[in-house]
Protein backbone atom coordinates (compact mmCIF):
# COMPACT_ATOMS: atom_id res chain seq x y z
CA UNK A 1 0.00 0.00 0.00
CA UNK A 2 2.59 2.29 0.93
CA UNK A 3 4.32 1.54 -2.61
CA UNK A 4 1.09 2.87 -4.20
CA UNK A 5 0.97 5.87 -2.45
CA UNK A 6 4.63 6.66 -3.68
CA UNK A 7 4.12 6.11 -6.75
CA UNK A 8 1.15 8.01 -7.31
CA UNK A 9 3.15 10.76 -5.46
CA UNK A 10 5.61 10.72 -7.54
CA UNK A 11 5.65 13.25 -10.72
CA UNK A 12 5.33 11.99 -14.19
CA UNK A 13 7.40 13.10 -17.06
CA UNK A 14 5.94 14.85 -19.72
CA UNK A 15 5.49 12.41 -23.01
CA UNK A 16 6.97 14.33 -25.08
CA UNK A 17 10.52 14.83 -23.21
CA UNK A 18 13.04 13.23 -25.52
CA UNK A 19 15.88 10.42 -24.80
CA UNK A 20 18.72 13.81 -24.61
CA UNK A 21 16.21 15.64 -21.99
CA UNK A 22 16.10 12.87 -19.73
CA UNK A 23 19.77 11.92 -19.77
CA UNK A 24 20.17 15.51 -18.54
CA UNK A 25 18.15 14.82 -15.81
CA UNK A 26 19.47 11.27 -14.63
CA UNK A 27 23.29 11.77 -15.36
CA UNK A 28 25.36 12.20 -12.24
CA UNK A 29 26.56 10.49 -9.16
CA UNK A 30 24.16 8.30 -6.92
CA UNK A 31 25.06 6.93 -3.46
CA UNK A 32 23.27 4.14 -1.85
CA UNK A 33 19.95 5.36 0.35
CA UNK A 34 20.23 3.32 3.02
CA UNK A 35 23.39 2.37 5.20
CA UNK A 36 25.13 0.04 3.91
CA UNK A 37 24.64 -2.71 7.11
CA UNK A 38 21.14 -2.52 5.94
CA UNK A 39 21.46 -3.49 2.65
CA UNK A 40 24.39 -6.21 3.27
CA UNK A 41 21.58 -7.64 5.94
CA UNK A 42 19.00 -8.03 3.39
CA UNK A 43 21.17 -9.59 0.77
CA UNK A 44 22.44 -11.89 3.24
CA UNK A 45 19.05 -13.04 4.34
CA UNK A 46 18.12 -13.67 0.48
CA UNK A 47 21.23 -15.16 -0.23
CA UNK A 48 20.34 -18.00 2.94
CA UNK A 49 16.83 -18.04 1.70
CA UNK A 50 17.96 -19.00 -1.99
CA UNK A 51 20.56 -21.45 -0.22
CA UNK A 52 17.13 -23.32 1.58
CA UNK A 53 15.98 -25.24 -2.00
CA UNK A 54 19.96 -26.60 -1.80
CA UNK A 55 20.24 -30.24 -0.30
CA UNK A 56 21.54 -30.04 3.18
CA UNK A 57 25.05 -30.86 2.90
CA UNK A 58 25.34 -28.09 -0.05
CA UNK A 59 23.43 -24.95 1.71
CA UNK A 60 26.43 -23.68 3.18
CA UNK A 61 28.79 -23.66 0.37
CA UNK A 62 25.72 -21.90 -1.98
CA UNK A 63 24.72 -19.58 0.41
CA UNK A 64 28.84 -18.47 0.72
CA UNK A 65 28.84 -18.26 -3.29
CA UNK A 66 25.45 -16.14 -3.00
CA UNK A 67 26.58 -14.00 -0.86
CA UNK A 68 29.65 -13.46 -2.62
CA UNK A 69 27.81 -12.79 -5.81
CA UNK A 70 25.10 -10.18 -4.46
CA UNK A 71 26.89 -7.31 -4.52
CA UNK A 72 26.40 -3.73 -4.74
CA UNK A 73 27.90 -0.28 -4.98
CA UNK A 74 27.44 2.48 -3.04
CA UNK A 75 28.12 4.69 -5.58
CA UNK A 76 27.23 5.06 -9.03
CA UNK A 77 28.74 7.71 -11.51
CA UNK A 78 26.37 7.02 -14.05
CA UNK A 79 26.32 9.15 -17.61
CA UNK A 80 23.40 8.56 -19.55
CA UNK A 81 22.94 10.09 -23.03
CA UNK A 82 20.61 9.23 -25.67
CA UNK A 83 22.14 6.67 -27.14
CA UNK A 84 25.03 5.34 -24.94
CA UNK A 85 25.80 4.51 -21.17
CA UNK A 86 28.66 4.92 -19.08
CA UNK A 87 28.90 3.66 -15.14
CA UNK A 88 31.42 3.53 -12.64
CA UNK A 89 30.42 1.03 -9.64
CA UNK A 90 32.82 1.81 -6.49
CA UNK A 91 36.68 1.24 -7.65
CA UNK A 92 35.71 -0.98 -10.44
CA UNK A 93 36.56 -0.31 -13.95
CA UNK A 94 33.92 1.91 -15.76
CA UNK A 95 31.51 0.21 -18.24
CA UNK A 96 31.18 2.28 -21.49
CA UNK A 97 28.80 1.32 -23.75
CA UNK A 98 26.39 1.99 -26.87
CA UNK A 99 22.48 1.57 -25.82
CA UNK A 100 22.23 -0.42 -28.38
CA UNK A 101 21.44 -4.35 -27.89
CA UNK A 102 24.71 -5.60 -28.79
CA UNK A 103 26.92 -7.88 -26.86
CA UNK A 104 30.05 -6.65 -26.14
CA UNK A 105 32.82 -7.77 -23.56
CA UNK A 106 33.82 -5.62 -20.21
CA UNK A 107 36.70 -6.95 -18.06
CA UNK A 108 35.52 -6.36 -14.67
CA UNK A 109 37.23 -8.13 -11.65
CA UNK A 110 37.78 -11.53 -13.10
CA UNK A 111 37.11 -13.35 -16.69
CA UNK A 112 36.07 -11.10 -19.47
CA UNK A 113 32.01 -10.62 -19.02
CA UNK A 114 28.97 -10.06 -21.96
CA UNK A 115 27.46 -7.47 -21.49
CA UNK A 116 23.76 -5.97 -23.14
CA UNK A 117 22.56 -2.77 -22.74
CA UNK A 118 18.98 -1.40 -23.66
CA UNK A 119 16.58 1.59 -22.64
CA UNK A 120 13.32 1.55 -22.60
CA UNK A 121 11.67 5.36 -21.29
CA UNK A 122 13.57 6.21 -17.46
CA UNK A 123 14.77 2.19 -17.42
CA UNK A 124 18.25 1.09 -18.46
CA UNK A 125 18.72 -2.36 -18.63
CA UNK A 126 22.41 -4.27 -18.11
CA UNK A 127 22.22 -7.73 -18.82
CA UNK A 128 26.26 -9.25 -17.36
CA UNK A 129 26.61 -12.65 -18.26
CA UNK A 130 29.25 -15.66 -17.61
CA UNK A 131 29.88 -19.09 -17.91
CA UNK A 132 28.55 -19.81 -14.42
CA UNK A 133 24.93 -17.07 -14.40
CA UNK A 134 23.51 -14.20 -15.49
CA UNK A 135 23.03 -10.47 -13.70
CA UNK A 136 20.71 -8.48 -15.12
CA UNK A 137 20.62 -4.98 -13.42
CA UNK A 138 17.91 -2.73 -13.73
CA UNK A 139 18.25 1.05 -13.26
CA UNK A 140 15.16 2.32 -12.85
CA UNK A 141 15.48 6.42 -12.50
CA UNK A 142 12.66 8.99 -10.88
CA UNK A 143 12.85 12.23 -11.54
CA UNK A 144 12.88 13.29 -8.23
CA UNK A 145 16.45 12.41 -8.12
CA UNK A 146 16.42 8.98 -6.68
CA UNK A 147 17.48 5.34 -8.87
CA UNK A 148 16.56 1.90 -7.84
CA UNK A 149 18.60 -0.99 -8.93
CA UNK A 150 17.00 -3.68 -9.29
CA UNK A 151 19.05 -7.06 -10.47
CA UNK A 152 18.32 -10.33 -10.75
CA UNK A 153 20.48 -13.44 -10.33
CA UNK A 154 20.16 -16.62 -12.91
CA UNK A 155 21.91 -19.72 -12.57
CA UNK A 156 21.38 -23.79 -13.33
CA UNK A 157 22.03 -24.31 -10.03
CA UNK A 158 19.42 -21.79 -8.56
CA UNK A 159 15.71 -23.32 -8.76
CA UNK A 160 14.65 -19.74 -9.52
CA UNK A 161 16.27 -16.24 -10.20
CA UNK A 162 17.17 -13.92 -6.85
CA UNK A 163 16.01 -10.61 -6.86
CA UNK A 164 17.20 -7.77 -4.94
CA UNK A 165 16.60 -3.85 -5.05
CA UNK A 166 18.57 -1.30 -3.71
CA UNK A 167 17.56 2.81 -3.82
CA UNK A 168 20.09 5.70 -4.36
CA UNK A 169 19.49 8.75 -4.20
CA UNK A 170 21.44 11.75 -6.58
CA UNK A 171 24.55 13.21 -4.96
């Protein structure tokens, strides 16, 4: 209920604001909302939540990989334009890329990683994938200033994709 109410708080853009109006808007730095013992709580708890569906003698060593997987920044320097994206997440290497569809590689901490990019209105989607899953991150942006991330874990060994969102706010 209280989700409702935001969102019909929440101003609308006008319709006919174009792709280089709103990357005005949403281009900048965003820092993570909420401290970040609050978020690393509630990723934990998924993480041992998505362990549960593993057999007994395997929940420990998936819910150790989870947790090592669901990670977030708490900062974003994101540059959006019409038709190309640029982040920096915390001390990693920036991703630079055309909105375009098309897979391209980004060397992030470890092994080379695919990487998709696509925009649909305020939404950028970044689809990161590997051998061993997929991450598909979500950044969803408000023009009051604030982003949610939304990303989703895949995997053959996970029964079902884990979801997680995290708000920032503009710096």
């Amino acid at each position: 209920m209280l989700s409702l109410v935001a969102l019909l708080a929440t101003p609308l853009l006008p319709l006919n604001w174009t792709a280089t109006e709103t990357a005005k808007i949403y281009t900048g730095t965003y820092v993570v909302a909420l401290s970040r013992s609050v978020v690393r709580s509630s990723l934990d708890k998924k993480a041992a939540e998505a362990a549960e569906s593993f057999p007994f003698y395997a929940k420990g060593l998936a819910e150790g990989r989870l947790v090592q997987a669901m990670t977030f920044c708490e900062t974003y320097q994101v540059d959006l334009q019409a038709d190309s994206w640029s982040n920096k997440c915390d001390a990693l290497p920036v991703l630079e890329r055309p909105i375009d569809r098309s897979v391209t590689s980004w060397q992030g901490k470890g092994d080379p990683v695919k990487t998709r990019i696509s925009r649909r209105g305020d939404t950028v989607t970044l689809v990161l994938a590997t051998e061993s899953g997929n991450r598909v991150n979500t950044f969803a942006f408000k023009p009051d200033g604030t982003m949610l991330l939304t990303v989703s874990l895949t995997s053959d060994s996970l029964e079902e994709p884990v979801v997680w969102t995290v708000p920032y706010k503009l710096q």
